[in-house]
C-alpha atoms as a PDB file:
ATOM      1  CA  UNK A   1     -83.753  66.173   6.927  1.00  0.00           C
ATOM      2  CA  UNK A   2     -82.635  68.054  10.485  1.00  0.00           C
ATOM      3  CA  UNK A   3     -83.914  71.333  11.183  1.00  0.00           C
ATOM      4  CA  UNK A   4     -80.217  73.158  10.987  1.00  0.00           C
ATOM      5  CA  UNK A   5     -80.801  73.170   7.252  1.00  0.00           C
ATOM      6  CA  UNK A   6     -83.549  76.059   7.308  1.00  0.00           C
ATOM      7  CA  UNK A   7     -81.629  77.683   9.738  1.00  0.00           C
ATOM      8  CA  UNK A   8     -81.005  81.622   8.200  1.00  0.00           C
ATOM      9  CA  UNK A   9     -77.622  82.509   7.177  1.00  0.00           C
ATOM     10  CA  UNK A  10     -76.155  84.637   9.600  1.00  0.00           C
ATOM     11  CA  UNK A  11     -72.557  85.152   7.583  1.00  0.00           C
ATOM     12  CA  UNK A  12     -71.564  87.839   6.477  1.00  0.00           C
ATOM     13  CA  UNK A  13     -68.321  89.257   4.142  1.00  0.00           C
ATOM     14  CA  UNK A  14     -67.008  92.213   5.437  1.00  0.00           C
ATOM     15  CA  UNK A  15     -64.074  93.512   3.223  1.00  0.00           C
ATOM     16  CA  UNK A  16     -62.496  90.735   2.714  1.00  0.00           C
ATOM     17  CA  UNK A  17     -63.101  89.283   6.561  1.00  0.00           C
ATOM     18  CA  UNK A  18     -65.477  86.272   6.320  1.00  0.00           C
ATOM     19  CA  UNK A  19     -67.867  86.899   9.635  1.00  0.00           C
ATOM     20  CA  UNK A  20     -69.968  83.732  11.298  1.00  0.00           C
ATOM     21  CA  UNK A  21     -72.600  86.753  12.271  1.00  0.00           C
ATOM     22  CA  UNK A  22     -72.905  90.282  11.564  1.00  0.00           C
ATOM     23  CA  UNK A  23     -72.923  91.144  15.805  1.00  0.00           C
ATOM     24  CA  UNK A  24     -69.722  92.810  17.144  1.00  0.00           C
ATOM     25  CA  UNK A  25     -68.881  95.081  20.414  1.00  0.00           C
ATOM     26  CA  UNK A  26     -68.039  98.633  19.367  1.00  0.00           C
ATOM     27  CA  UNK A  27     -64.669  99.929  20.523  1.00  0.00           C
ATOM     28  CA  UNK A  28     -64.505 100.900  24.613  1.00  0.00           C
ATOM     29  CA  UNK A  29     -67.512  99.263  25.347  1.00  0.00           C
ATOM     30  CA  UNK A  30     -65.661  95.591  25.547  1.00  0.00           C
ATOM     31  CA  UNK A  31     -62.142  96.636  26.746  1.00  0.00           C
ATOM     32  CA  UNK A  32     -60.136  93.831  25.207  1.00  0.00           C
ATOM     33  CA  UNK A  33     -62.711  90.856  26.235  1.00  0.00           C
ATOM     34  CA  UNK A  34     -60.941  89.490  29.036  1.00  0.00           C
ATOM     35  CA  UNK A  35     -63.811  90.526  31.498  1.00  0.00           C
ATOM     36  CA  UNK A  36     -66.568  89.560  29.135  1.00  0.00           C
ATOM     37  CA  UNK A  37     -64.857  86.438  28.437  1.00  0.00           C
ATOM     38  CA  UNK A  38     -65.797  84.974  31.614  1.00  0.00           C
ATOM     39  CA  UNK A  39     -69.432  85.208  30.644  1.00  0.00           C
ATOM     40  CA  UNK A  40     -69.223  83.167  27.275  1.00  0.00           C
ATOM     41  CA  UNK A  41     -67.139  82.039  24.701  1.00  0.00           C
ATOM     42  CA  UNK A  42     -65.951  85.006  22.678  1.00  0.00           C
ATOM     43  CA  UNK A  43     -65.977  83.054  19.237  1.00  0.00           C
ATOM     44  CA  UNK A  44     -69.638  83.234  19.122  1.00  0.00           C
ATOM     45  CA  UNK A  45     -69.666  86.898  18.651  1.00  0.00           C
ATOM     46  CA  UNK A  46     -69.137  88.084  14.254  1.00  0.00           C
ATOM     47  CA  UNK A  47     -65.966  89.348  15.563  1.00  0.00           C
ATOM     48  CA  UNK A  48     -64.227  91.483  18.728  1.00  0.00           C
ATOM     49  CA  UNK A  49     -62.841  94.876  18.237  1.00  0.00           C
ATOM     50  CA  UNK A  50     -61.042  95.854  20.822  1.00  0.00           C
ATOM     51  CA  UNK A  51     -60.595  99.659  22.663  1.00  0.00           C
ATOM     52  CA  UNK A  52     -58.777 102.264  21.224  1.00  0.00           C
ATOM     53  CA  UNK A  53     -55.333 101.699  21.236  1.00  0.00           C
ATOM     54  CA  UNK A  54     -52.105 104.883  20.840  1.00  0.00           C
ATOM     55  CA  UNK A  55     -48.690 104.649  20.313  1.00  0.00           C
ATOM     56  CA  UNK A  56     -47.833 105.648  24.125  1.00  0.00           C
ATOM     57  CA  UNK A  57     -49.666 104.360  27.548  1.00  0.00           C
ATOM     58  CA  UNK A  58     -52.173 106.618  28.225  1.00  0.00           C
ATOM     59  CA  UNK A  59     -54.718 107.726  31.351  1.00  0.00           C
ATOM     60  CA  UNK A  60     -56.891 109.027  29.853  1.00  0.00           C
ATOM     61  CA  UNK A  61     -59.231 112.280  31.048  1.00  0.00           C
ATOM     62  CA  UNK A  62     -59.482 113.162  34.926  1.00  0.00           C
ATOM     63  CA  UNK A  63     -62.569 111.893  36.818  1.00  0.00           C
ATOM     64  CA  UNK A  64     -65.391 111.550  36.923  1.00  0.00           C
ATOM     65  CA  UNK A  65     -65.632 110.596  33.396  1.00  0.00           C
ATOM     66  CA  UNK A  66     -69.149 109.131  33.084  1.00  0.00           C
ATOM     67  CA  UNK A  67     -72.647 109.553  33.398  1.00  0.00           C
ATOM     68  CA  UNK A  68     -75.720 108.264  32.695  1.00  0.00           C
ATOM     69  CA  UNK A  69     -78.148 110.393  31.187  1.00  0.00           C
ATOM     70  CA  UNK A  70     -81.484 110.498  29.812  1.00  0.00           C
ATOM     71  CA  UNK A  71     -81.665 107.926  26.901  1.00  0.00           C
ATOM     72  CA  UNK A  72     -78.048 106.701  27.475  1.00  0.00           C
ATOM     73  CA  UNK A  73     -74.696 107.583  29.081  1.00  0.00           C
ATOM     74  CA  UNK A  74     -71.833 110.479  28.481  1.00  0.00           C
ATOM     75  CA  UNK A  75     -67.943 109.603  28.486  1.00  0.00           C
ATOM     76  CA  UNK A  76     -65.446 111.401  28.816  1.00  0.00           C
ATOM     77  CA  UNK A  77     -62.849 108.429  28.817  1.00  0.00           C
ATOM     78  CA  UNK A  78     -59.721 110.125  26.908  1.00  0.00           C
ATOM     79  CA  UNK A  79     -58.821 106.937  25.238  1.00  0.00           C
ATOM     80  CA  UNK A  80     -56.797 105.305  28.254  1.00  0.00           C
ATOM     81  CA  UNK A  81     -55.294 102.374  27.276  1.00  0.00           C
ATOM     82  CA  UNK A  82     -51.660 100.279  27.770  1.00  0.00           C
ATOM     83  CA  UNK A  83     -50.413 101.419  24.464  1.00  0.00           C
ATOM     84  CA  UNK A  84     -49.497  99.772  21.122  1.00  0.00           C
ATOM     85  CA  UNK A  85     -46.657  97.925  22.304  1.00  0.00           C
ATOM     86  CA  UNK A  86     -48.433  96.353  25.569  1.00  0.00           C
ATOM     87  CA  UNK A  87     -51.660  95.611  23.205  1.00  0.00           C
ATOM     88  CA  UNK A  88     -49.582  93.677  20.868  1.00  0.00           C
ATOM     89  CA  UNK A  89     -47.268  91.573  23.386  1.00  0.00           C
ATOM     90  CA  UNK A  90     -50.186  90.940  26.001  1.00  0.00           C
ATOM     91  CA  UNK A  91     -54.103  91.640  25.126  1.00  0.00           C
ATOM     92  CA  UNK A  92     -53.732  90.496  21.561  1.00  0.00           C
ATOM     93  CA  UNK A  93     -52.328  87.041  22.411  1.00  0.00           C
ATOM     94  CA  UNK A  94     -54.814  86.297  24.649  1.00  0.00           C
ATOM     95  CA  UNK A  95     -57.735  87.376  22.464  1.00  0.00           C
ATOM     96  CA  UNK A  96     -55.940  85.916  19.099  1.00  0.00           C
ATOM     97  CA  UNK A  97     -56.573  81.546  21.280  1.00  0.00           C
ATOM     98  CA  UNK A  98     -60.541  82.589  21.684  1.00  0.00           C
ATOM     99  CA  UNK A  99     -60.792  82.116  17.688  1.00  0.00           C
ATOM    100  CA  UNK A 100     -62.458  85.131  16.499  1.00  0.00           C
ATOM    101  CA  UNK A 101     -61.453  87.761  14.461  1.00  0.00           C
ATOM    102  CA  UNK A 102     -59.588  90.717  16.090  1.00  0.00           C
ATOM    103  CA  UNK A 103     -60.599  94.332  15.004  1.00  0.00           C
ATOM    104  CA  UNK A 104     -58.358  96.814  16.139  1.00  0.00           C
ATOM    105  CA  UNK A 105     -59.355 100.333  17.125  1.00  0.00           C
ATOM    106  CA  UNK A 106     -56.078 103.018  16.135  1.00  0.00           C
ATOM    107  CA  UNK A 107     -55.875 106.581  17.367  1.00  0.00           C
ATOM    108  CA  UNK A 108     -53.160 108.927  17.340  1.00  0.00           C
ATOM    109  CA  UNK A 109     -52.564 112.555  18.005  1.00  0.00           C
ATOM    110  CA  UNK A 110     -50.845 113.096  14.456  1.00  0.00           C
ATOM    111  CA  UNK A 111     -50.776 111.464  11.526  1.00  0.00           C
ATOM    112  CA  UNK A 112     -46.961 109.901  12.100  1.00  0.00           C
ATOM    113  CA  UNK A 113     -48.660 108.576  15.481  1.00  0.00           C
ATOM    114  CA  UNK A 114     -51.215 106.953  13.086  1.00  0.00           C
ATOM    115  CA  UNK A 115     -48.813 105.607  11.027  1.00  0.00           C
ATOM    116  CA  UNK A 116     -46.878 103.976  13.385  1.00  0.00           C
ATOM    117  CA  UNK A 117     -49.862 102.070  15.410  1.00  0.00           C
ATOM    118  CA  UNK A 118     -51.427 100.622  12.622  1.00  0.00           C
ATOM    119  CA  UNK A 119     -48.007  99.716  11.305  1.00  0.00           C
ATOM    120  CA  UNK A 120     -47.127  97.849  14.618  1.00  0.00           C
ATOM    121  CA  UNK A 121     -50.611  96.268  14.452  1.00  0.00           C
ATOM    122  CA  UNK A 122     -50.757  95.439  10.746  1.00  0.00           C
ATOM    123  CA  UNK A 123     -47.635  93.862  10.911  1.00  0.00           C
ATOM    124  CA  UNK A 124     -48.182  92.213  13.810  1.00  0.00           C
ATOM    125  CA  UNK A 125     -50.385  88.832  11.913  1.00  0.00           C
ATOM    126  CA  UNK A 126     -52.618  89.121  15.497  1.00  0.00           C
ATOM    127  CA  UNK A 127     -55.058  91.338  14.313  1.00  0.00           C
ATOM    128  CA  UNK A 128     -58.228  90.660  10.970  1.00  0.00           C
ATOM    129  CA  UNK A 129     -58.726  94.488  10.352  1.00  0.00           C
ATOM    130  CA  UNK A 130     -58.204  98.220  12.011  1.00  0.00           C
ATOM    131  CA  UNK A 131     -61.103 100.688  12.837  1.00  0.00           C
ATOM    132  CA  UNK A 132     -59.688 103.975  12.568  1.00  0.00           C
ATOM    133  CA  UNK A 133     -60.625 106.430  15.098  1.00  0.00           C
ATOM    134  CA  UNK A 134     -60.871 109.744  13.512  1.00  0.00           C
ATOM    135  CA  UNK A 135     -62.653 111.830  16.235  1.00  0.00           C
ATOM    136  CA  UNK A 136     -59.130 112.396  18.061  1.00  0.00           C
ATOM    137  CA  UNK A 137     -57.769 115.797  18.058  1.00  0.00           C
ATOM    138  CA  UNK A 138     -55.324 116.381  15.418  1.00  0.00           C
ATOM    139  CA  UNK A 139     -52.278 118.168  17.661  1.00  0.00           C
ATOM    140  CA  UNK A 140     -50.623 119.386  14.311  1.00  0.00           C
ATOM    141  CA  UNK A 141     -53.592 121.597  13.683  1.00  0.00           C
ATOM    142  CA  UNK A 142     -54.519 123.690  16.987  1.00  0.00           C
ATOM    143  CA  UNK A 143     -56.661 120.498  18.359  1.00  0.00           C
ATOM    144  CA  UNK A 144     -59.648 119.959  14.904  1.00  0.00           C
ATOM    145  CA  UNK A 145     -60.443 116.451  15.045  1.00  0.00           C
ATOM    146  CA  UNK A 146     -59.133 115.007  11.934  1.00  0.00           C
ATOM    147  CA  UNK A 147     -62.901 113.701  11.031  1.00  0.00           C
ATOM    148  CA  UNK A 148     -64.389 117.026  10.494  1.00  0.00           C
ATOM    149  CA  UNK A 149     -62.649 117.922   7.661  1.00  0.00           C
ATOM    150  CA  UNK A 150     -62.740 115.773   4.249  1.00  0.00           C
ATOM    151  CA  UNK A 151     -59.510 117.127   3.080  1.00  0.00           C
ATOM    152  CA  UNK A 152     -57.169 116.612   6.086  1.00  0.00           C
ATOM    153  CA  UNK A 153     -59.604 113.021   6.622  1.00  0.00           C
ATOM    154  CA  UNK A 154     -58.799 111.849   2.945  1.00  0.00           C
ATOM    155  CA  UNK A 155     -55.207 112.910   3.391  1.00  0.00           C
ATOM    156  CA  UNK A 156     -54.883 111.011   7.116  1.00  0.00           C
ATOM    157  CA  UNK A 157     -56.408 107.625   5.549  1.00  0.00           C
ATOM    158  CA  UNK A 158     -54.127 107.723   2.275  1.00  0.00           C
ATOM    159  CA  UNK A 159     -50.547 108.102   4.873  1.00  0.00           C
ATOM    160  CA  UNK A 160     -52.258 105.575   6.995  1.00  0.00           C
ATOM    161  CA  UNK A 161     -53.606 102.609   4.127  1.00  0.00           C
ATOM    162  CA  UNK A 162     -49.583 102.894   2.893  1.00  0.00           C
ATOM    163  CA  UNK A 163     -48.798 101.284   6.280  1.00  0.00           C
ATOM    164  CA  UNK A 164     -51.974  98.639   6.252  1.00  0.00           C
ATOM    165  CA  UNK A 165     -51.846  95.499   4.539  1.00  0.00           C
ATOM    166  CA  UNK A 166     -55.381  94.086   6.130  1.00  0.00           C
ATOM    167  CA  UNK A 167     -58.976  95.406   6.038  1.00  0.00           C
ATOM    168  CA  UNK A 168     -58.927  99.189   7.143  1.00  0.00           C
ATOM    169  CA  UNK A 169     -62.340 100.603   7.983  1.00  0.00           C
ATOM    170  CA  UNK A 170     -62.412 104.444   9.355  1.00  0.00           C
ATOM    171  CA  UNK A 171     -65.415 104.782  11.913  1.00  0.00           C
ATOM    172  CA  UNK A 172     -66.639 108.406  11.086  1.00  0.00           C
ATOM    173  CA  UNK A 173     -67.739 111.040  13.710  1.00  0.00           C
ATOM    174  CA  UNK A 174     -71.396 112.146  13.295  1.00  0.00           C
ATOM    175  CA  UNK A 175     -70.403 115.849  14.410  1.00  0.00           C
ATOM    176  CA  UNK A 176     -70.078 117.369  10.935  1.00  0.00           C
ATOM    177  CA  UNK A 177     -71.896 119.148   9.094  1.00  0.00           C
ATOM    178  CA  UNK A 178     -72.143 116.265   5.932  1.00  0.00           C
ATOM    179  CA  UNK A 179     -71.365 112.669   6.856  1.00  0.00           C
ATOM    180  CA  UNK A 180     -71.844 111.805   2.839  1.00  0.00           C
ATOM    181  CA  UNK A 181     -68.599 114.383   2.376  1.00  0.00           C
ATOM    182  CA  UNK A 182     -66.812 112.536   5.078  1.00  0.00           C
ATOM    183  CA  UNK A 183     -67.431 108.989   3.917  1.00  0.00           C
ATOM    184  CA  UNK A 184     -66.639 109.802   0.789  1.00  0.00           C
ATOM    185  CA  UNK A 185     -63.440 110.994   1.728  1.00  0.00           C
ATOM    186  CA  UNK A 186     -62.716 108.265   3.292  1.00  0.00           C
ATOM    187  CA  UNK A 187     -63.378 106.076   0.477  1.00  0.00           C
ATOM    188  CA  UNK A 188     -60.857 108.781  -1.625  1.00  0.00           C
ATOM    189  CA  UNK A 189     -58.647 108.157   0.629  1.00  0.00           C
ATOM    190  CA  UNK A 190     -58.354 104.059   0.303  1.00  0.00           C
ATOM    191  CA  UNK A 191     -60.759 103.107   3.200  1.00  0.00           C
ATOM    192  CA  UNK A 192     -62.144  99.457   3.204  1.00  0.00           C
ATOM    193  CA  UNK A 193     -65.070 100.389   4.670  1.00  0.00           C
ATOM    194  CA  UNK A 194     -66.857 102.526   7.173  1.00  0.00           C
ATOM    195  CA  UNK A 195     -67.975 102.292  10.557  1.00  0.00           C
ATOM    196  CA  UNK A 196     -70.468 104.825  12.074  1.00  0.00           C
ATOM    197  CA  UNK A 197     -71.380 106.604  14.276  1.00  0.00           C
ATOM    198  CA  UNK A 198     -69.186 107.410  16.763  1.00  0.00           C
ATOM    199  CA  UNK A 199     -70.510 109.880  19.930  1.00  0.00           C
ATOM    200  CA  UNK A 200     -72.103 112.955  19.454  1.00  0.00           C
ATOM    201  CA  UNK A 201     -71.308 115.840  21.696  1.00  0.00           C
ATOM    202  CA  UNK A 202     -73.142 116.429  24.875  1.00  0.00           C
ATOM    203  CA  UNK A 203     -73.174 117.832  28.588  1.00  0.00           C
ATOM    204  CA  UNK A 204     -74.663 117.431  31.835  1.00  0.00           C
ATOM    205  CA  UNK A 205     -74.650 120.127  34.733  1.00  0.00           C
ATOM    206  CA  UNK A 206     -74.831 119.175  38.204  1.00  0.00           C
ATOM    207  CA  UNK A 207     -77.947 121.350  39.804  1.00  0.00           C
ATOM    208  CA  UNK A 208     -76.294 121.541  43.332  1.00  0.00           C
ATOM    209  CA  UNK A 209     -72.790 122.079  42.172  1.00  0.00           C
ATOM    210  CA  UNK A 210     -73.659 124.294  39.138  1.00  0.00           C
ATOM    211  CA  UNK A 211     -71.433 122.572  37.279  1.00  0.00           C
ATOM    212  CA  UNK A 212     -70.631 120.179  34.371  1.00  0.00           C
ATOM    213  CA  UNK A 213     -70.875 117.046  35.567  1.00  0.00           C
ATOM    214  CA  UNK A 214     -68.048 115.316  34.045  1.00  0.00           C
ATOM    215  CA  UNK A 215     -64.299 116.486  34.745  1.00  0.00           C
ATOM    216  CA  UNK A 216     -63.443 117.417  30.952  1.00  0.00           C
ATOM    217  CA  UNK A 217     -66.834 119.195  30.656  1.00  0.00           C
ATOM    218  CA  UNK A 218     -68.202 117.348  27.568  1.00  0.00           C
ATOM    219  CA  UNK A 219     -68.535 114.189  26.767  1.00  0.00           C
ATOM    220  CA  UNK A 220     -69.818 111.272  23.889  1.00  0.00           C
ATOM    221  CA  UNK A 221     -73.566 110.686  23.593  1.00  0.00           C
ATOM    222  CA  UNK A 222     -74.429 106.854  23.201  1.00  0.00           C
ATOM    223  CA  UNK A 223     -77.192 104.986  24.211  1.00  0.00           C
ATOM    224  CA  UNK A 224     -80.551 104.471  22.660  1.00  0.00           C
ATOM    225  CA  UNK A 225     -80.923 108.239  22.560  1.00  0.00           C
ATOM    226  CA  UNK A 226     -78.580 108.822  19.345  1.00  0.00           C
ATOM    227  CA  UNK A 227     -80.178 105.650  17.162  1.00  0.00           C
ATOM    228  CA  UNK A 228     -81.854 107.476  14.981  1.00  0.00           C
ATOM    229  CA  UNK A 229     -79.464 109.717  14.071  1.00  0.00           C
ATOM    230  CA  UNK A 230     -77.095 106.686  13.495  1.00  0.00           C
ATOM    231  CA  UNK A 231     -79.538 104.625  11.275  1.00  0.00           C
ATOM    232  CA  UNK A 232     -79.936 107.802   9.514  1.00  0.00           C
ATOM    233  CA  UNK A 233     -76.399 108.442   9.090  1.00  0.00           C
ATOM    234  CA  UNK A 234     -75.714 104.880   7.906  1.00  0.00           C
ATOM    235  CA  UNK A 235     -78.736 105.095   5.257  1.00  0.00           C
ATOM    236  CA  UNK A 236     -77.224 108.902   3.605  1.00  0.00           C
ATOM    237  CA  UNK A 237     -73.585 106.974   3.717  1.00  0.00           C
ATOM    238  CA  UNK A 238     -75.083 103.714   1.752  1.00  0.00           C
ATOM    239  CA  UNK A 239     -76.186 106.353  -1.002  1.00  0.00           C
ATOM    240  CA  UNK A 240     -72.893 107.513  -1.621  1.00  0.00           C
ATOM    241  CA  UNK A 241     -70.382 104.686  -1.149  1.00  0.00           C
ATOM    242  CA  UNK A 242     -69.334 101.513  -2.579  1.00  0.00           C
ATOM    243  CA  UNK A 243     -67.999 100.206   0.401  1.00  0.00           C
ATOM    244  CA  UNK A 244     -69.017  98.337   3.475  1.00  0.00           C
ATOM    245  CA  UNK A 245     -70.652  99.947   6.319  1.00  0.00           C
ATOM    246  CA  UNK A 246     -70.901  98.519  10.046  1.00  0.00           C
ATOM    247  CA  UNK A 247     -73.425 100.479  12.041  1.00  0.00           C
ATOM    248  CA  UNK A 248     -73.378 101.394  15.490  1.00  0.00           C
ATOM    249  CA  UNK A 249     -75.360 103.338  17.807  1.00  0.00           C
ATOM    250  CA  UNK A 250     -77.974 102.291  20.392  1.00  0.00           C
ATOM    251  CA  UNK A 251     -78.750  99.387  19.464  1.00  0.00           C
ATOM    252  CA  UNK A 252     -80.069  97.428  22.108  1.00  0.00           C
ATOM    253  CA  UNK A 253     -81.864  94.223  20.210  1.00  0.00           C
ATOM    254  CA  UNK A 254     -82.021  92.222  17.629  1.00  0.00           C
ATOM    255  CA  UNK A 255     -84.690  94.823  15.870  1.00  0.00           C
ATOM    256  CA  UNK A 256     -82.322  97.812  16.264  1.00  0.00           C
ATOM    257  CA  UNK A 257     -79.705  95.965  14.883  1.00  0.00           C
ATOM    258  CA  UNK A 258     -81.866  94.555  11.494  1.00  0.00           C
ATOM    259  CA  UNK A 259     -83.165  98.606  11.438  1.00  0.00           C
ATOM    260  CA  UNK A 260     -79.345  99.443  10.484  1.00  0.00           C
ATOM    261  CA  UNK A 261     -79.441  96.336   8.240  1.00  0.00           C
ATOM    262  CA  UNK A 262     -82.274  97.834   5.638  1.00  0.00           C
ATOM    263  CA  UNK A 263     -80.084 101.083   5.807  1.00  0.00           C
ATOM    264  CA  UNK A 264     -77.845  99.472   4.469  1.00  0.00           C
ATOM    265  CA  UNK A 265     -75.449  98.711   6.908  1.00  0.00           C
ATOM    266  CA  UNK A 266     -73.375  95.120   6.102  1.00  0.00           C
ATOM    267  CA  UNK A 267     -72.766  94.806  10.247  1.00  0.00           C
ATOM    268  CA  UNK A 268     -73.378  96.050  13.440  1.00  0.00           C
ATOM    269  CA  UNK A 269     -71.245  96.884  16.659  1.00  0.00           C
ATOM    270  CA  UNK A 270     -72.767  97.462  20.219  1.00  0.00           C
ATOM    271  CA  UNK A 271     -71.680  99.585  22.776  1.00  0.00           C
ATOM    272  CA  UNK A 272     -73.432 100.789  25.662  1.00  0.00           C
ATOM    273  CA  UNK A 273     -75.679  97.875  25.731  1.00  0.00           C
ATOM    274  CA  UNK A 274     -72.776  95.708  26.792  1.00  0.00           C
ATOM    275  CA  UNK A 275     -72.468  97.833  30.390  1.00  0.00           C
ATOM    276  CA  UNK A 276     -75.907  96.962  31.654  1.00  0.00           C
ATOM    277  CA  UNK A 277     -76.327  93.512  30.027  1.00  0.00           C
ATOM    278  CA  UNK A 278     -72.957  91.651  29.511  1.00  0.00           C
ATOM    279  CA  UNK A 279     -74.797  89.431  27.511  1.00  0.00           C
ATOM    280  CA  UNK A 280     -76.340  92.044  24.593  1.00  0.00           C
ATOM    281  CA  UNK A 281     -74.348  91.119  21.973  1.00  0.00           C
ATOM    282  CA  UNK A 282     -75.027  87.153  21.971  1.00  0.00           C
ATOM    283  CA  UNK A 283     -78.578  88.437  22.840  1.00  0.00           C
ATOM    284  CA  UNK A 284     -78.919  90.240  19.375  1.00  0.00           C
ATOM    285  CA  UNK A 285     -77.796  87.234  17.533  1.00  0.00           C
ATOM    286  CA  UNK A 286     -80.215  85.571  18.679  1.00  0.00           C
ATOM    287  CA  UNK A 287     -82.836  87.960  17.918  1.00  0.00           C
ATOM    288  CA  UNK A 288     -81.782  88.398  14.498  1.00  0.00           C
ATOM    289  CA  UNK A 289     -82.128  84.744  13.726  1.00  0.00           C
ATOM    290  CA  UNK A 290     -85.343  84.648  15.411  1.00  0.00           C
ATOM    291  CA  UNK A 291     -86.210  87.948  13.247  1.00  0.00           C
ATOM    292  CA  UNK A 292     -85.333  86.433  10.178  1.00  0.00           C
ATOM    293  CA  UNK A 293     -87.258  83.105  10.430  1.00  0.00           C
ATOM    294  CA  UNK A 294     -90.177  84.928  11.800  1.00  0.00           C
ATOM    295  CA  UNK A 295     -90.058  86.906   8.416  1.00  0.00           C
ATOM    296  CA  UNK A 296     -88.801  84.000   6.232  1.00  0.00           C
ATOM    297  CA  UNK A 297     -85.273  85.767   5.565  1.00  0.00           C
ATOM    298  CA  UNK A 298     -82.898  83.013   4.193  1.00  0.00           C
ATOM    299  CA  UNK A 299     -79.994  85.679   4.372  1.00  0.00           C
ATOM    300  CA  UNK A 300     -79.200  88.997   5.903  1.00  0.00           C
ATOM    301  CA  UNK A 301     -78.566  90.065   1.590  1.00  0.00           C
ATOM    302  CA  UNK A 302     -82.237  90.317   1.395  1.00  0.00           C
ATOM    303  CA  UNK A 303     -82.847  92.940   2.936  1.00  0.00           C
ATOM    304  CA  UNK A 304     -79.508  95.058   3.878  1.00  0.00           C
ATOM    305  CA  UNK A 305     -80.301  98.031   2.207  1.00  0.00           C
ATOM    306  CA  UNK A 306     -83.721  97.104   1.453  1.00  0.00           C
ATOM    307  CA  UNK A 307     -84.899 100.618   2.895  1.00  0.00           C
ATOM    308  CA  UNK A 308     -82.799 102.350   0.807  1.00  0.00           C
END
């Protein structure tokens, strides 16, 4: 009998989306793969999501736009990216021939913009599922992120899911006052799933300059520094719904990543990690298999949620 037979399933089923591993780069942290593609084949990974993508080109925020902080790094990126049309005829394409599922990130500025993107994306047959990105400012309503607010967050993900025909799973900001109210919203509002957390708020001031450090002022927390509020986030949001949850937010290793697991998160994505070691993500596979036979874990089922 050969070894590969005790070997612990790594597979997961994510809303429909059959995974080979439960390890994925979060949104911005992987642009669309190209670059990371050099270092290994990108089929190894659970599956790719790519950065946030808008209906028009955009530049994003003026620089500088990062730095590293205590526990992690602050971004003030803006969302710069080729737009929805250049996505879908050029990074797409590419990604689609490395044989892994594609998870597009969609952000818009109003909730026609929404519509449109993930439209353009769902109908494009290039792409497994859509992360919505609900931290963006919703223009329509004096600048209020559209997460913050289960009503207008419910009513964003019911115009959007009319346009979606694959897995759609809305990646929730962790700067409100109840993430349970949020998720749940989400859920009303015909979400496949959940992905969390996205960046808290934070600052940096320059001691010489007396000034913020980055050009817009503020900027997303990530980094080992917001974990715990993530796995804690990811084990209130496993109370309340019924669907899938992929957790993000420092992890660095294949123990962070199992830590979201008995939260009761089905996946993971990682972010920062990726900047200092292009290798994390295949790193944290590893660790998770060498985890689970350590431990005598057959399958991730045993113990996702096992903390809960």
């Amino acid at each position: 009998m050969s070894h590969t037979t005790n070997k612990p399933n790594l597979a997961v089923e994510l809303a429909g989306l059959h995974l080979k591993n439960p390890v994925m780069p979060a949104s911005g942290c992987f642009g669309f793969g190209r670059e990371y593609g050099e270092y290994y084949h990108l089929n190894q990974l659970g599956a790719v999501v790519v950065k946030a993508t808008t209906l028009h080109p955009r530049l994003g925020n003026p620089t500088p736009r990062v730095t590293e902080v205590t526990g992690g790094m602050l971004n003030a990126i803006g969302l710069a990216n080729p737009g929805v049309d250049k996505v879908l005829s050029s990074e797409l394409p590419w990604l689609a021939e490395r044989n892994v599922p594609i998870i597009v990130n969609a952000a818009g500025d109003t909730v026609d913009e929404y519509c449109e993107v993930v439209r353009r994306i769902s109908n494009s047959g290039l792409a497994q599922a859509i992360e919505l990105n609900v931290s963006c400012p919703n223009v329509e309503l004096g600048g209020l992120a559209f997460g913050v607010e289960p009503r207008i967050l419910k009513d964003l993900v019911a115009a959007v899911r009319k346009h979606c025909s694959i897995p759609l799973f809305v990646k929730l900001s962790p700067n409100v006052t109840s993430i349970q109210d949020l998720a749940l919203a989400a859920e009303d509002g015909g979400a496949d799933g959940i992905s969390l957390i996205n960046t808290l708020i934070g600052m940096k001031i320059d001691l010489k300059t007396r000034k913020p450090v980055l050009a817009n002022k503020r900027g997303g927390l990530s980094g080992p520094a917001v974990k715990p509020v993530a796995v804690r986030m990811v084990y209130e949001v496993a109370q309340v719904v019924q669907l899938p949850i992929i957790g993000m937010g420092g992890i660095y290793s294949g123990e962070d990543a199992v830590e979201f697991i008995m939260a009761g998160a089905a996946a993971v994505m990682v972010g920062t990690a990726n900047f200092t070691n292009p290798y994390a993500c295949l790193q944290i596979i590893k660790e998770i298999e060498e985890f689970m036979v350590r431990e005598g874990i057959k399958d991730l089922e045993e113990i996702r949620g096992c903390a809960l």
